[in-house]
Protein backbone atom coordinates (compact mmCIF):
# COMPACT_ATOMS: atom_id res chain seq x y z
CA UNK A 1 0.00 0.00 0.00
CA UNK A 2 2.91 2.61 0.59
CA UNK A 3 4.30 1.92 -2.23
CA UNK A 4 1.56 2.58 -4.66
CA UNK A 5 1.46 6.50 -3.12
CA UNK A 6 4.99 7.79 -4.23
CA UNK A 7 3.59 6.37 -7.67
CA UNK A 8 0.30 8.22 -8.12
CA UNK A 9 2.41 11.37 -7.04
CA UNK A 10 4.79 10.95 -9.50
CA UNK A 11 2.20 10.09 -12.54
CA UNK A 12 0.55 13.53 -11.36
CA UNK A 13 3.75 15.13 -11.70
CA UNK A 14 4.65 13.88 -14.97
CA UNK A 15 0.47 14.63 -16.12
CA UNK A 16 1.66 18.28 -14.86
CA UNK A 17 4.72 18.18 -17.43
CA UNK A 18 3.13 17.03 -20.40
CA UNK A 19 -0.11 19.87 -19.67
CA UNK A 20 3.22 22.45 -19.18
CA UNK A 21 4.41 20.86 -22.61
CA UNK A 22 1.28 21.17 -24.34
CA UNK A 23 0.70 24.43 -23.09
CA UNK A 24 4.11 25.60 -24.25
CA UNK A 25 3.46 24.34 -27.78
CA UNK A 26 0.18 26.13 -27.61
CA UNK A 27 2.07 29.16 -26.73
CA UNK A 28 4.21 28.78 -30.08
CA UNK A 29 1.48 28.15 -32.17
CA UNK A 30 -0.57 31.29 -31.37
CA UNK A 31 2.64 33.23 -31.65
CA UNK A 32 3.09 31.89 -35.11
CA UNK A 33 -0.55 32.50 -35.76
CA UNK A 34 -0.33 36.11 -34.72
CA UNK A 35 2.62 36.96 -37.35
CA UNK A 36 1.37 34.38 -39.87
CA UNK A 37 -1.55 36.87 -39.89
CA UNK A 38 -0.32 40.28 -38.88
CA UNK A 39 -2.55 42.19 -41.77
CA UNK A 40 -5.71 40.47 -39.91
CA UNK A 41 -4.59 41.85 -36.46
CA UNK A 42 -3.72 45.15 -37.55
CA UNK A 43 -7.09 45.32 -39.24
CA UNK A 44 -8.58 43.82 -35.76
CA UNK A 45 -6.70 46.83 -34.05
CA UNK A 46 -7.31 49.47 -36.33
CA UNK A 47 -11.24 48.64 -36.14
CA UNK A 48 -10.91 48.38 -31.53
CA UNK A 49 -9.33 52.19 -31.82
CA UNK A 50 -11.94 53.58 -34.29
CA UNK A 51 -14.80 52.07 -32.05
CA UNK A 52 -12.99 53.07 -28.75
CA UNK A 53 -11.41 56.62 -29.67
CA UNK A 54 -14.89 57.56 -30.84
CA UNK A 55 -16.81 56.23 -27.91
CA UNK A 56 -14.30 57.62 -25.06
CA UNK A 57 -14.43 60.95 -26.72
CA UNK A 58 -18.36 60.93 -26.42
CA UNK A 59 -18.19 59.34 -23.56
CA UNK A 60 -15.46 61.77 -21.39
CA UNK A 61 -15.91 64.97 -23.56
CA UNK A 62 -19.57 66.60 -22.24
CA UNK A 63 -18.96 69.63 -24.91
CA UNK A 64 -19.85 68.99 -28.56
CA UNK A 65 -17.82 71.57 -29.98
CA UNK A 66 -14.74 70.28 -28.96
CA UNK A 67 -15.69 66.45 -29.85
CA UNK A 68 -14.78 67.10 -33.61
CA UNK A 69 -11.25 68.26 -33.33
CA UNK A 70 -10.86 65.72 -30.74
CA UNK A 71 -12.25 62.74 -33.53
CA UNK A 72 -9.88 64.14 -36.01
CA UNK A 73 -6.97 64.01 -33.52
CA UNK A 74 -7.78 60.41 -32.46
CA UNK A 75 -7.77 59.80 -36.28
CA UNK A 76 -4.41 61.52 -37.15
CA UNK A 77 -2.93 59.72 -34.22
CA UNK A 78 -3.98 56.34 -35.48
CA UNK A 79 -0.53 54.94 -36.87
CA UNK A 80 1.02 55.89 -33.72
CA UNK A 81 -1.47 53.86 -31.81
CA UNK A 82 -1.35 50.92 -34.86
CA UNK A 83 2.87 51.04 -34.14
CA UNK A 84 2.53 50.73 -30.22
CA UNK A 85 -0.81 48.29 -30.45
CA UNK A 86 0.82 46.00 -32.38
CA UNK A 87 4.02 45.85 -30.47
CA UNK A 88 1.91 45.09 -27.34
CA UNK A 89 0.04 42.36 -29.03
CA UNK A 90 2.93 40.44 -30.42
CA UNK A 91 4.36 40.85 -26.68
CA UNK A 92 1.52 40.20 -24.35
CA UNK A 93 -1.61 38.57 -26.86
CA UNK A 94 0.02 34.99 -27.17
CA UNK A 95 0.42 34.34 -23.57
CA UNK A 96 -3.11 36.25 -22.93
CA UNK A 97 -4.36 33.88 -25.62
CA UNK A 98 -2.92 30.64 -23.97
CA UNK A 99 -3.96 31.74 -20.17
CA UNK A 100 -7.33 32.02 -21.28
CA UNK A 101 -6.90 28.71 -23.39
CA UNK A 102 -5.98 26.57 -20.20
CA UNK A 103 -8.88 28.11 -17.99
CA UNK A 104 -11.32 26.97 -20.67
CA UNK A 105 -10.07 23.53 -20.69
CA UNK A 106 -10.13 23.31 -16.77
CA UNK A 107 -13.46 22.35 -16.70
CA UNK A 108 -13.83 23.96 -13.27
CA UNK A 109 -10.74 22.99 -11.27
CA UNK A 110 -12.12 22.25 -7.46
CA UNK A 111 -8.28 22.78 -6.25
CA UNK A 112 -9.28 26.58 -7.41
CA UNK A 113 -12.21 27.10 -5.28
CA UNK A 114 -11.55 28.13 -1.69
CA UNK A 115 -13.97 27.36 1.06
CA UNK A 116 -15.33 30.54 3.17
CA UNK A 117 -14.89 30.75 6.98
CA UNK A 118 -18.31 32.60 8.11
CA UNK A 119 -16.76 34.06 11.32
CA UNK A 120 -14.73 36.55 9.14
CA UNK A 121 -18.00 38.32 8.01
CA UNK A 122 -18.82 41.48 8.41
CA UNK A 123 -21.71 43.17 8.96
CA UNK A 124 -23.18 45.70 6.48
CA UNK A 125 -25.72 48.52 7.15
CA UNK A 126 -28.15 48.53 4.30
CA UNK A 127 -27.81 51.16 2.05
CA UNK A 128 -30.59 53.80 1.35
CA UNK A 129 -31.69 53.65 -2.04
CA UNK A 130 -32.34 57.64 -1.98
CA UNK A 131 -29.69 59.95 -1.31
CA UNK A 132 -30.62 62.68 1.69
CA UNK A 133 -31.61 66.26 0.14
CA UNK A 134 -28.72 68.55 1.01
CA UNK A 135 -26.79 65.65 -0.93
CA UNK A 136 -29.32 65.62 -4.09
CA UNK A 137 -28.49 69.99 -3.91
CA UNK A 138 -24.64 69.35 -3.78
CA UNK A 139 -24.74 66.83 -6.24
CA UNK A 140 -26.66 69.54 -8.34
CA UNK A 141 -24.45 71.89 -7.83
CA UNK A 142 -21.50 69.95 -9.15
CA UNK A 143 -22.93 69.09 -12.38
CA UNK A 144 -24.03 72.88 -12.63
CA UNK A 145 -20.36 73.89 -11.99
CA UNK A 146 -18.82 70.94 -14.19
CA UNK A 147 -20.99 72.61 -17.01
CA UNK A 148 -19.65 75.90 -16.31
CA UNK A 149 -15.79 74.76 -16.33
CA UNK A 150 -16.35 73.19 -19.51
CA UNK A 151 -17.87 76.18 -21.23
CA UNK A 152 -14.97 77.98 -19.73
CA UNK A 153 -12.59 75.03 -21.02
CA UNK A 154 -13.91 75.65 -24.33
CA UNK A 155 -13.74 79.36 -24.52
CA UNK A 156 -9.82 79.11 -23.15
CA UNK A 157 -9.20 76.58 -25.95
CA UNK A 158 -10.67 78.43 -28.76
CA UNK A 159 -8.58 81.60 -27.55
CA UNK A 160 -6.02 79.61 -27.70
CA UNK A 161 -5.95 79.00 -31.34
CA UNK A 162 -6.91 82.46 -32.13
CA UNK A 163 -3.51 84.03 -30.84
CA UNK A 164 -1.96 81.18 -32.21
CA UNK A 165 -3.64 82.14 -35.85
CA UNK A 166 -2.89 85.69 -35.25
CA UNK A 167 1.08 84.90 -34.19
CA UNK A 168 1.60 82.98 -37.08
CA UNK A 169 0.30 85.44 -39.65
């Protein structure tokens, strides 16, 4: 009986090897993939910063007179973004890829799940689905004065370019 025990440890440690081999050579392969098909990840890219550039700027920028120039940046700025996107992806995407790989293929590890100790839980007061009114007036306030700065944002950056027109004629 003790001697079948070193035996099933070692046949779990040489399982662990060839999964660490396998995963290796999936590694390789997705590397390979990714420069085999470069144009098709570019593209890939090129399509994520058209989406995301355009949605941020919506998204961050509350005034829509600055959200053109800001478009036409994000689009002049592109092939920087294409040069340092694609970089990252040859560098990080493979093992990404491969991570992701293995935890689909797990088919929910039990070694992974950790069991809770109850007597390390805290209490929480419930929270008030309203906010009090002095809070509802400041938070009022603050969206009236974020309004305000970015009129004022938008005035200081159109002055801007004015002297900047007037210096260079």
């Amino acid at each position: 009986m003790q001697d079948s025990q070193p035996r099933r440890q070692l046949a779990l440690s040489e399982e662990d090897q060839a999964q660490f081999q396998l995963m290796q050579e999936t590694h390789l392969l997705v590397k390979n993939m990714a420069e085999r098909e470069q144009a098709t990840v570019k593209a890939i890219l090129d399509s994520l910063y058209e989406v995301g550039s355009v949605r941020l700027i919506n998204q961050k920028v509350s005034t829509k007179i600055l959200r053109g120039p800001l478009k036409r940046m994000a689009h002049v700025s592109k092939p920087v973004f294409r040069l340092f996107a694609w970089r990252w992806f040859k560098r990080n995407c493979p093992q990404l890829l491969t991570n992701w790989l293995f935890t689909q293929v797990q088919f929910g590890d039990r070694s992974l799940l950790i069991e809770q100790d109850d007597s390390k839980l805290i209490d929480v007061a419930p929270v008030h689905k309203t906010l009090p009114p002095i809070v509802e007036k400041q938070a009022k306030e603050i969206m009236a004065l974020r309004g305000r700065i970015a009129l004022l944002t938008a005035v200081v950056v159109c002055l801007a370019c004015f002297v900047c027109l007037n210096l260079l004629a």
